[in-house]
Protein backbone atom coordinates (compact mmCIF):
# COMPACT_ATOMS: atom_id res chain seq x y z
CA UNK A 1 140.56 219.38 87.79
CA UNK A 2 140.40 218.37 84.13
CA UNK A 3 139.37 220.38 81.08
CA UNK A 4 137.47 218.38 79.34
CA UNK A 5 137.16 219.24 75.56
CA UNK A 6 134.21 217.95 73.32
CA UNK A 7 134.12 219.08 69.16
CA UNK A 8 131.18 219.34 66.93
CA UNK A 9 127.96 218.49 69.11
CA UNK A 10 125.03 220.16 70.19
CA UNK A 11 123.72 217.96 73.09
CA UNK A 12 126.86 217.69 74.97
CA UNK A 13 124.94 216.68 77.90
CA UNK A 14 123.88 213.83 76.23
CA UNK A 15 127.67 213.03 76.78
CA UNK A 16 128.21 214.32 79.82
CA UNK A 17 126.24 211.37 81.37
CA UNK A 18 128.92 209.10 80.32
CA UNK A 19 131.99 211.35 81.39
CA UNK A 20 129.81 211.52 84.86
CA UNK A 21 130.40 207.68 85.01
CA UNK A 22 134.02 208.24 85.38
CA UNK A 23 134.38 211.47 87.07
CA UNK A 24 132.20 213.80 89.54
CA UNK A 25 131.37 217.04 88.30
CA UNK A 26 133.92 218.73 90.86
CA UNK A 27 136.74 216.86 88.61
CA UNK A 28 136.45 218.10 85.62
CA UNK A 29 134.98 221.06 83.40
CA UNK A 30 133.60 220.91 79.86
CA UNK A 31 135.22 224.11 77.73
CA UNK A 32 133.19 226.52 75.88
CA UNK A 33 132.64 226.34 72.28
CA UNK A 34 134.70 229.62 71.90
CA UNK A 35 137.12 227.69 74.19
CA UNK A 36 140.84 226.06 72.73
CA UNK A 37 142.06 223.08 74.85
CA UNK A 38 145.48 222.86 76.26
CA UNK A 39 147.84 220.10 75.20
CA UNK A 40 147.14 218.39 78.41
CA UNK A 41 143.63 218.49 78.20
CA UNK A 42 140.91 215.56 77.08
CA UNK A 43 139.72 216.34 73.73
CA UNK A 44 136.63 214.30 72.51
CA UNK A 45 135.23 213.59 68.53
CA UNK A 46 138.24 215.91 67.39
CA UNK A 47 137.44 214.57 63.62
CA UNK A 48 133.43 215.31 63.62
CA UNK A 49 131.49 212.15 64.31
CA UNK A 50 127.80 212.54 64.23
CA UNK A 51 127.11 209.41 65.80
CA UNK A 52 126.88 209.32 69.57
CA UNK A 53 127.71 205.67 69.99
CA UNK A 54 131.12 206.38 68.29
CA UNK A 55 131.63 209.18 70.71
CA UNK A 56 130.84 207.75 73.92
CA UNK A 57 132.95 205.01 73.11
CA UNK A 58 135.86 207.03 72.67
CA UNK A 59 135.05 209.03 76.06
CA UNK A 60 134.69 205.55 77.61
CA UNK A 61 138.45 204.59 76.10
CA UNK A 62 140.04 207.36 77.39
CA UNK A 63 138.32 207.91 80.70
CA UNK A 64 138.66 204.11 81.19
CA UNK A 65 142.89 204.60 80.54
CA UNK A 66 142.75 207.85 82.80
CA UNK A 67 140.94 206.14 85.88
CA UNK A 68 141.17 202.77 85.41
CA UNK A 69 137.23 201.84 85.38
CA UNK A 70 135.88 199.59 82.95
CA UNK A 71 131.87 199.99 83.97
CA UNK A 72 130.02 197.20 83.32
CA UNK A 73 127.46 198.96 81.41
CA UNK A 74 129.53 200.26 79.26
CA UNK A 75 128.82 203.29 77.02
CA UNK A 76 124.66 203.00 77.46
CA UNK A 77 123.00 205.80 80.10
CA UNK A 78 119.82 204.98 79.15
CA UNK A 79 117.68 203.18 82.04
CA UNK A 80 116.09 200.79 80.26
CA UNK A 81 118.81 198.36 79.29
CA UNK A 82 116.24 195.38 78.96
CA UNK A 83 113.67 197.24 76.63
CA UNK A 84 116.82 198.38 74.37
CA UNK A 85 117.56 194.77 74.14
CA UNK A 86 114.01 193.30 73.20
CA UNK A 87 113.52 196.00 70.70
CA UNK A 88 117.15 194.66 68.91
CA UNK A 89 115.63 190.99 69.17
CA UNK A 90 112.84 192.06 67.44
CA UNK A 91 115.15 193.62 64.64
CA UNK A 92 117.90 191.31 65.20
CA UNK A 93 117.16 188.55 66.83
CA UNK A 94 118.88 187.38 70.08
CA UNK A 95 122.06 186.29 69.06
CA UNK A 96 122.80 189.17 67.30
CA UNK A 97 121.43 191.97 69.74
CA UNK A 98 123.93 190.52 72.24
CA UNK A 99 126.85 190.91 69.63
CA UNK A 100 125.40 194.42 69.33
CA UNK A 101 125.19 195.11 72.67
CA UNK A 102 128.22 193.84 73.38
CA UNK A 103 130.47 195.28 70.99
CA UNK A 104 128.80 198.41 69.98
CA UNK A 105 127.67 199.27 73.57
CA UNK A 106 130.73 197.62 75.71
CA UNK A 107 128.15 195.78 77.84
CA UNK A 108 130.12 192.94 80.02
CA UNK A 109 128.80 189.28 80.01
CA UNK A 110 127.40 189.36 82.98
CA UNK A 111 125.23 192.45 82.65
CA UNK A 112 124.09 190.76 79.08
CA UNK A 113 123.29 187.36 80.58
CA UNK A 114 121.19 189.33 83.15
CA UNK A 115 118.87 191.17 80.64
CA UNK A 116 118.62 188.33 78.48
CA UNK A 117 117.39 186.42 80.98
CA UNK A 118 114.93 188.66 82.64
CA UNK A 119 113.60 189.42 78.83
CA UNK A 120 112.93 186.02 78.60
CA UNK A 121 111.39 185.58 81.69
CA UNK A 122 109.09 188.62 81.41
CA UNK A 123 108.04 187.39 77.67
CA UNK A 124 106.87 184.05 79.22
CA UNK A 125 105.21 185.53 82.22
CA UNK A 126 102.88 188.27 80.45
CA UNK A 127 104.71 188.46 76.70
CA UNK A 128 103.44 191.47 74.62
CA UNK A 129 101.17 194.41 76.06
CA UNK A 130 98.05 193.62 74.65
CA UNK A 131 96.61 195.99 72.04
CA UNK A 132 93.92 198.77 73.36
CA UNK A 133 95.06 198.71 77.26
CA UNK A 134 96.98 200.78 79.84
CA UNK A 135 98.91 200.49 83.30
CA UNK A 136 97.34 202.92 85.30
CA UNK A 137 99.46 204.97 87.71
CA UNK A 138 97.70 206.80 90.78
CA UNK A 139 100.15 209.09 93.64
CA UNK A 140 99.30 209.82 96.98
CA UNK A 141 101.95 212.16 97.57
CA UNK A 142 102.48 212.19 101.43
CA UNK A 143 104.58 210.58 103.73
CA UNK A 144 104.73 210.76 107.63
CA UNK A 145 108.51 212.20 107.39
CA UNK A 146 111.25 212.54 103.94
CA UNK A 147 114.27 210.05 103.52
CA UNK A 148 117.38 211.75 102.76
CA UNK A 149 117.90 210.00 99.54
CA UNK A 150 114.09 210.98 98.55
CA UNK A 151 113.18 213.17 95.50
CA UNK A 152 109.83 211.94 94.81
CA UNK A 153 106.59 214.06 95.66
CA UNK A 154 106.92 213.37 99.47
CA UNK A 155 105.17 216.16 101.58
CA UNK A 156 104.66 215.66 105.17
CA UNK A 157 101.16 217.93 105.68
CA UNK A 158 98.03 218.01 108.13
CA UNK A 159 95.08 215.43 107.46
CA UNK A 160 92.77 218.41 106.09
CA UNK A 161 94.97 218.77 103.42
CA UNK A 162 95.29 214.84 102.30
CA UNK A 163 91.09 214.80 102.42
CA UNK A 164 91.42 218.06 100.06
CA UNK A 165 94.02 216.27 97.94
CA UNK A 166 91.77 213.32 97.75
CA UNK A 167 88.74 215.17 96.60
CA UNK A 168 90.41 216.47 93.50
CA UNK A 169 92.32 212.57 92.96
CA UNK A 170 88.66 211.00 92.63
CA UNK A 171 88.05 214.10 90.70
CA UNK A 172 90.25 213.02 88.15
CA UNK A 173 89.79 209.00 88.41
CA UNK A 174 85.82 209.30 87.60
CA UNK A 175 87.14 211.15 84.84
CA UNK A 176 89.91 209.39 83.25
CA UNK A 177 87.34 205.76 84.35
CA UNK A 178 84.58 206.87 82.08
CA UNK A 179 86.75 208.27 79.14
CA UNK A 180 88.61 204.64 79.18
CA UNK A 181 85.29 203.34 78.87
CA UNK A 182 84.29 205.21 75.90
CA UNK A 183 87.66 205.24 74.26
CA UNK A 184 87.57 200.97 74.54
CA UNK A 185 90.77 201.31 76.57
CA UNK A 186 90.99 198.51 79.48
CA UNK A 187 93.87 198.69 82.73
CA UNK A 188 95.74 196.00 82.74
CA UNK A 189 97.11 197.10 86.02
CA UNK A 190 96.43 199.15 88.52
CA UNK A 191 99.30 201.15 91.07
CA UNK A 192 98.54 203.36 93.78
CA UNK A 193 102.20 204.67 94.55
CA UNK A 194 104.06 207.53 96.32
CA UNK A 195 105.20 208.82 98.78
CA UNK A 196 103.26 206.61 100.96
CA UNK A 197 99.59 205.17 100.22
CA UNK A 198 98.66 204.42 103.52
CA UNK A 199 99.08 207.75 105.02
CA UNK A 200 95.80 207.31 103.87
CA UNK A 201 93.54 206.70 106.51
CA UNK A 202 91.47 202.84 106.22
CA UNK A 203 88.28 204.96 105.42
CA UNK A 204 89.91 207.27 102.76
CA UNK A 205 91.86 204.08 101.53
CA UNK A 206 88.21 202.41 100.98
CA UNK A 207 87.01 205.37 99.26
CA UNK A 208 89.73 205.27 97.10
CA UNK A 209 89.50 202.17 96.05
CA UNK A 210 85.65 201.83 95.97
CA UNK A 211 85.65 204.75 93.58
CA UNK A 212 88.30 202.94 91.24
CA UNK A 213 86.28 200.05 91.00
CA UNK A 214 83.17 201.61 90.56
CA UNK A 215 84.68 203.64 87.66
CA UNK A 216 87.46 201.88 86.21
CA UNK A 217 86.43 198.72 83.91
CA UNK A 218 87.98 196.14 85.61
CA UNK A 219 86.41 193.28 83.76
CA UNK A 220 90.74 192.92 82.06
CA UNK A 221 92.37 194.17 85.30
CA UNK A 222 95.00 191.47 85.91
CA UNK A 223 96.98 193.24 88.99
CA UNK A 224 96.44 195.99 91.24
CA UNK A 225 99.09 197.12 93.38
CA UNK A 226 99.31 199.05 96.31
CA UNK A 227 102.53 200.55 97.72
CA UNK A 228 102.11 200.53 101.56
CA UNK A 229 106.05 201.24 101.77
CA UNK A 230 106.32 202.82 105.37
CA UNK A 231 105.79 200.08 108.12
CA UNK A 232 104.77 202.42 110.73
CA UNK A 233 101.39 203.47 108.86
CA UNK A 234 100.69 199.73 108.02
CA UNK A 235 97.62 198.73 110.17
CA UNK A 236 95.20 195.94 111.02
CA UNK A 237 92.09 198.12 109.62
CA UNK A 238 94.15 199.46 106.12
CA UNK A 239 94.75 195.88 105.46
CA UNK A 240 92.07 194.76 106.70
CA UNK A 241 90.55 196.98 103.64
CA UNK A 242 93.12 195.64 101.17
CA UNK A 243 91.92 192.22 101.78
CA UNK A 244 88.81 193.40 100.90
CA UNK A 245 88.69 194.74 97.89
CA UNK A 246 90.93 192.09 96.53
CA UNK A 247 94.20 193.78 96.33
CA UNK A 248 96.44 191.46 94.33
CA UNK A 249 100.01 193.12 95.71
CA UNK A 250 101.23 195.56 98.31
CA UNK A 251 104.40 196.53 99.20
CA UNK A 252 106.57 197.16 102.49
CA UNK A 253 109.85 198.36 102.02
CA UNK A 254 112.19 198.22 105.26
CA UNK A 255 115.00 199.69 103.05
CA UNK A 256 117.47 198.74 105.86
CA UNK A 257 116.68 196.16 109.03
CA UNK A 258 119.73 198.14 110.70
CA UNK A 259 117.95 200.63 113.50
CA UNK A 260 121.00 202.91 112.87
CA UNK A 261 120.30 203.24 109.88
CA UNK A 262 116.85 204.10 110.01
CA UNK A 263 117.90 206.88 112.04
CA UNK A 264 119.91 208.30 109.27
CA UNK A 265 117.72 208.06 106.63
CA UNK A 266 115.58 209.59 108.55
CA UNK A 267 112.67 206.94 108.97
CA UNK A 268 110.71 207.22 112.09
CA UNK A 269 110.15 203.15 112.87
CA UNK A 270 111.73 200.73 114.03
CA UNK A 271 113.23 197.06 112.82
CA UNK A 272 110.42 195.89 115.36
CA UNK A 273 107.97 197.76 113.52
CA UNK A 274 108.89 195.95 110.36
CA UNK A 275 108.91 192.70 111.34
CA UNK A 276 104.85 193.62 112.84
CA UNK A 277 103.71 194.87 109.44
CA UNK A 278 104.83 191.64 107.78
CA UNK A 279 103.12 189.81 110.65
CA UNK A 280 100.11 191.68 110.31
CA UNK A 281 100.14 190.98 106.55
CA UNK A 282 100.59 187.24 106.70
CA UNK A 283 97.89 187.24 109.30
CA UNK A 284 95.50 188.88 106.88
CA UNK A 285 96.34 186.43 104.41
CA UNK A 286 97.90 189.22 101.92
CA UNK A 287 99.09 186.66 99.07
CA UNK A 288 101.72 188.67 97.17
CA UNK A 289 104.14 191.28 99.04
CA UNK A 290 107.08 193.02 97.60
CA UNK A 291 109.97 194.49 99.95
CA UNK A 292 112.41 196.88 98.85
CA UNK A 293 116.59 197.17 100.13
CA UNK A 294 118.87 199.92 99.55
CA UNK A 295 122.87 199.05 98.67
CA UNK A 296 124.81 201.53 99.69
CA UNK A 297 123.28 203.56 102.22
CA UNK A 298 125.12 205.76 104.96
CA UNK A 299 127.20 203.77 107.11
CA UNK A 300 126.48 200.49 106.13
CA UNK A 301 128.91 197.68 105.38
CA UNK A 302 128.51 194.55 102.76
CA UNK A 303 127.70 192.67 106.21
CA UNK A 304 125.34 194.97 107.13
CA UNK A 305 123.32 194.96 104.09
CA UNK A 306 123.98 190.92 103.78
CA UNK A 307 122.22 191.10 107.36
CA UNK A 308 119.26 192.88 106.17
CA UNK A 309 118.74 190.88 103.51
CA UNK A 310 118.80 187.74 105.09
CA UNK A 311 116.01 188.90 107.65
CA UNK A 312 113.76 190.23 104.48
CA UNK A 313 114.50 187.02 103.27
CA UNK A 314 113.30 185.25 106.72
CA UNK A 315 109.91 187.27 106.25
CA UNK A 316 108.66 185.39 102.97
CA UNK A 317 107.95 188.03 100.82
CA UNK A 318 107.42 187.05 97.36
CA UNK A 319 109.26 189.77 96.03
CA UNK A 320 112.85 191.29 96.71
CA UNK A 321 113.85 194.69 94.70
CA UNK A 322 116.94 195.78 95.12
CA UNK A 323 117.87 199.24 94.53
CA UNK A 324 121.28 201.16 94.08
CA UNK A 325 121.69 203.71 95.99
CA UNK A 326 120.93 207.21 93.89
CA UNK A 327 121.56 210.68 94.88
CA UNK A 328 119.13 212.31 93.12
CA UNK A 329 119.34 216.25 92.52
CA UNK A 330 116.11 216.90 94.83
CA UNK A 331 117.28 214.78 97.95
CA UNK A 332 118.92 216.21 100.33
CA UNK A 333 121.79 213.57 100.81
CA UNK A 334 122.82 215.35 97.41
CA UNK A 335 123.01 218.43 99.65
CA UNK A 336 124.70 216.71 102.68
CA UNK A 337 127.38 215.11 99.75
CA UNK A 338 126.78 215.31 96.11
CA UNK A 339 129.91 213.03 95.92
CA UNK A 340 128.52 210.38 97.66
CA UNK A 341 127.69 207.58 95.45
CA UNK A 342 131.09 207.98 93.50
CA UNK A 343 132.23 206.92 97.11
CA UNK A 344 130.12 204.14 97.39
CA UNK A 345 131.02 202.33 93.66
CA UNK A 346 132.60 199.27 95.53
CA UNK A 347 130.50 198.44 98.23
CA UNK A 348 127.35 198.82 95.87
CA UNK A 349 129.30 196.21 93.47
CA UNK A 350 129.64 193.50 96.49
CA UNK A 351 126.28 194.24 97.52
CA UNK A 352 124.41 193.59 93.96
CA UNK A 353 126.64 190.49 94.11
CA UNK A 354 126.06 189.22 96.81
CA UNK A 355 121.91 189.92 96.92
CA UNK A 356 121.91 188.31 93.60
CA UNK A 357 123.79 185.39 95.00
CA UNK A 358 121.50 184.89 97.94
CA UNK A 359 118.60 185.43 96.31
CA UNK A 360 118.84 183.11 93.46
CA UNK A 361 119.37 180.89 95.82
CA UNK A 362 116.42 180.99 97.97
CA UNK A 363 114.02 180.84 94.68
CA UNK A 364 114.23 184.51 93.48
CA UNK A 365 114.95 185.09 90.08
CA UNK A 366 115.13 188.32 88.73
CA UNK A 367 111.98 189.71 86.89
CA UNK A 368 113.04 193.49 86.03
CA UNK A 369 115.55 195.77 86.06
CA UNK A 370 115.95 199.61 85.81
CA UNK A 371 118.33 202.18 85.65
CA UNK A 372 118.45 205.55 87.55
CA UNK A 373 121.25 208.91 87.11
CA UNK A 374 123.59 209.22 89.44
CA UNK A 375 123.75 205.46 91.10
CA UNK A 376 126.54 204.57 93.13
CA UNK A 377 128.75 202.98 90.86
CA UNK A 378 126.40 203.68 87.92
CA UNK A 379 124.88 200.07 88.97
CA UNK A 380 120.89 199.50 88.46
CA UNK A 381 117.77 198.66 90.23
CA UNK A 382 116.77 194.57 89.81
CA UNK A 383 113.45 193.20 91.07
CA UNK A 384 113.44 189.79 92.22
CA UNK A 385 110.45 187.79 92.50
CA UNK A 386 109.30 184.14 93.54
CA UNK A 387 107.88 181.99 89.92
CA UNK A 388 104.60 183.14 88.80
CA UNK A 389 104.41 186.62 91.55
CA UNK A 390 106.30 189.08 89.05
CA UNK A 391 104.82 191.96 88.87
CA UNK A 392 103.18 193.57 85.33
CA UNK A 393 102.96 197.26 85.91
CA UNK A 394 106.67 197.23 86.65
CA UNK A 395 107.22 195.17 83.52
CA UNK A 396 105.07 197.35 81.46
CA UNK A 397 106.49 200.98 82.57
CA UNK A 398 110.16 199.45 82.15
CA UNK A 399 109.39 198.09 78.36
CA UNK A 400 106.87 201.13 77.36
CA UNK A 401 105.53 199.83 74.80
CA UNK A 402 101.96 200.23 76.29
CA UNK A 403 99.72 203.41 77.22
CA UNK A 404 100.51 204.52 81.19
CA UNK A 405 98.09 206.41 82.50
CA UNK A 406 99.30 208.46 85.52
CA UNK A 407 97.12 210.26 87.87
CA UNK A 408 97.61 212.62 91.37
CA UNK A 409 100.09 215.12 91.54
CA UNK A 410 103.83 214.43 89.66
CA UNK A 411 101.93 212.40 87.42
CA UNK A 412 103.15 211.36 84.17
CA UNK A 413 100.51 210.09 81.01
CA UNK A 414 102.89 208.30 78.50
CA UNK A 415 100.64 208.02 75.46
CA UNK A 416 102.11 204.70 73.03
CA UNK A 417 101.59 204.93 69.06
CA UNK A 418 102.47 201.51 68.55
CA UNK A 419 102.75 202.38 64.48
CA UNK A 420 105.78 205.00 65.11
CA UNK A 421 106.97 203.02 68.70
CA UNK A 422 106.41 206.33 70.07
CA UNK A 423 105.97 207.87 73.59
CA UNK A 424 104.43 211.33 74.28
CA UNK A 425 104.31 212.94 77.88
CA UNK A 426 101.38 214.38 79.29
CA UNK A 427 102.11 215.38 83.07
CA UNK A 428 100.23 216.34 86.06
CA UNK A 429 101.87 219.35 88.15
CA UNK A 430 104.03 217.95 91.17
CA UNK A 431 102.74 220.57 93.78
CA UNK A 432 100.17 218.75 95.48
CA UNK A 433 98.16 222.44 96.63
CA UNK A 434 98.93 223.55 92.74
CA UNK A 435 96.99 220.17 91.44
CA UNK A 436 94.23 220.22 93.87
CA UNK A 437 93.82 224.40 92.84
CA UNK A 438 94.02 223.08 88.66
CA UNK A 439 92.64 220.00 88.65
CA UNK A 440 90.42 221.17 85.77
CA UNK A 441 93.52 222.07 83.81
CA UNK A 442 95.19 218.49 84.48
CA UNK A 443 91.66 216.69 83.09
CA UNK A 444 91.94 219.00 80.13
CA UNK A 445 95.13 218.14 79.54
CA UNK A 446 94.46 214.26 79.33
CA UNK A 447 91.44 215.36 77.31
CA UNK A 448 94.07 217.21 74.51
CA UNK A 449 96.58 215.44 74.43
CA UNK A 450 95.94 211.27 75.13
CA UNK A 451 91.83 210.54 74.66
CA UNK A 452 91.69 212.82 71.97
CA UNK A 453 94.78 211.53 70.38
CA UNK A 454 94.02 207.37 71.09
């Protein structure tokens, strides 16, 4: 155990982040303020610095000397690495935001060739949010069971309760569709997210999407997305309604192709049952699908995730994201082992190799890239996707420098003031029963503080 000593600042958690990089929280203990250290204890910013940068790079100096890791993302926490970087172009210019990066923030070359390039790429594909539009966000909150490494609304519930939940959702989307109209504010993009969408059943899908289109000025709309995720509640009839209504994008996300793993997840289909949704989908003649892989799950080797990977590969989606594996406060795999993605740093490094590797290629180049707390190997999140299939919501809600407009339960309004390059959070309660019982409240609330403020 190490006693871990930090001088003159407030936010020590803002620190803490970093020292988490290097050490689990069983490791070490941050001392009191009333606290002295010992001579063999860590003392950080013993001469006053008010500037974080300076600090974290002395924690990452010592902690690298004490353990011997040299992250690749150096000093920077934040999970936006690519959005930090175009807003230092814009200052900077290029040349001189990778200097930055790289010697102010410790940020290898190979992370900084990454988010250059996928800056790039996204300012060709769709360049600059235009002015006087939104990405609009809309949770169903249910799923037929909860992953381990889930901490997103997920709630497993009887079908009375989704049709009540739905009443109060197209509550709040005739709502929020006629104040856009009168406020002059158009969706670029349109989500329908999770838990899982199509725990929806085909009719209450097609009421769903009937009443966005009916209210929601979609004469801009350039996308609209819908995360199908789970294979076993992908049907013939809920695609059949994608199709359609002209659903642009949908997703199905195996996370593993490994049965065993599936198991320990705790997913209730099958690698069969994969393989039929994408069949189904081709079939229907669904043009863009994104599929999402975990590194690092339980049990799994580099060959095992190389394996799955391949066979998402084999199924022509025109999107690949591939996430680190996070154990998020709210999962339970953080209750099984809160120590478990310290455990799985390596692996997660030869599996983000080697997916990139493979990837690029078979055509894939990456398109975005996020960051998450408490990744294995405090890695990131990188979307892949076939020329000209990208996808703008999750380009937009990475760079933020547009309005999101969230609705359904856990929802989260980010209102943009492009003058200050400001955000401001209005959210929707995560209880799915508590936003169905105030779901006057949460319309009030967008009222206040976003259409009365844009």
């Amino acid at each position: 155990m190490y006693n871990i000593k930090i001088y003159n600042y407030e936010k020590k958690y803002l620190l803490e982040e970093l020292i988490k990089v290097f050490l689990p929280p069983d490791k070490y203990r941050l001392l009191k303020d009333e606290e002295e250290p010992d001579a063999d204890d860590i003392v950080f910013n013993e001469y006053n610095s008010s500037d974080r940068n300076e600090i974290k790079r002395e924690i990452y100096d010592k902690l690298s000397q004490l353990t011997g890791l040299h992250p690749d993302w150096g000093i920077l926490t934040g999970i936006r690495p690519v959005k930090l970087y175009g807003e230092l172009t814009g200052a900077l210019g290029c040349k001189a935001a990778r200097e930055k990066l790289s010697r102010e923030f410790y940020i290898s070359d190979d992370k900084l060739d990454l988010i250059c390039d996928i800056y790039d790429r996204q300012i060709e594909f769709c360049g600059t949010a235009p002015a006087e539009t939104a990405c609009v966000y809309i949770g169903i909150p249910f799923c037929p069971t909860r992953c381990i490494y889930c901490s997103f609304a997920s709630n497993q519930v009887k079908d009375e309760e989704i049709e009540k939940y739905l009443i109060a959702l197209l509550k709040e989307i005739r709502y929020v569709g006629n104040r856009m109209k009168e406020t002059g504010i158009k969706a670029e993009s349109i989500y329908i997210g999770g838990g899982t969408p199509t725990t929806l059943t085909a009719e209450q899908l097609s009421t769903l999407i009937d009443t966005i289109y009916s209210e929601f000025d979609t004469s801009f709309l350039k996308e609209f997305t819908i995360e199908a995720g789970r294979p076993d509640t992908i049907t013939e009839d809920k695609l059949a309604v994608m199709k359609a209504h002209s659903i642009h994008r949908i997703s199905i996300n195996p996370q593993s192709m490994k049965a065993e793993t599936l198991k320990i997840i705790g997913r209730n289909h099958t690698p069969e049952e994969i393989r039929a949704a994408f069949k189904m989908a081709a079939d229907m003649g669904i043009d863009s699908i994104n599929a999402d892989i975990i590194a690092g799950l339980p049990e799994e080797t580099v060959d095992d995730f190389v394996r799955t990977l391949r066979e998402v590969i084999s199924m022509n989606p025109t999107n690949i994201t591939v996430h680190s594996l996070a154990v998020k406060r709210a999962s339970r795999l953080k209750d099984i082992n809160p120590d478990f993605h310290y455990k799985q740093a390596e692996t997660v490094a030869a599996m983000l190799s080697e997916s990139r590797r493979i990837l690029m290629e078979e055509g894939y180049q990456p398109y975005y890239l996020y960051r998450q707390k408490h990744m294995a190997g405090a890695y990131e999140n990188i979307g892949y996707a076939k020329a000209g299939t990208e996808c703008i919501y999750n380009i937009r809600i990475m760079d933020e420098h547009q309005h999101n407009i969230a609705l359904g339960a856990g929802g989260i309004t980010k209102v943009y003031f492009p003058e200050e390059n400001r955000l401001e959070r209005v959210p929707n309660v995560t209880n799915y029963e508590e936003y169905i019982n105030r779901i006057d409240e949460m319309i009030q609330r967008k009222e206040e503080n976003f259409f009365e403020e844009v």
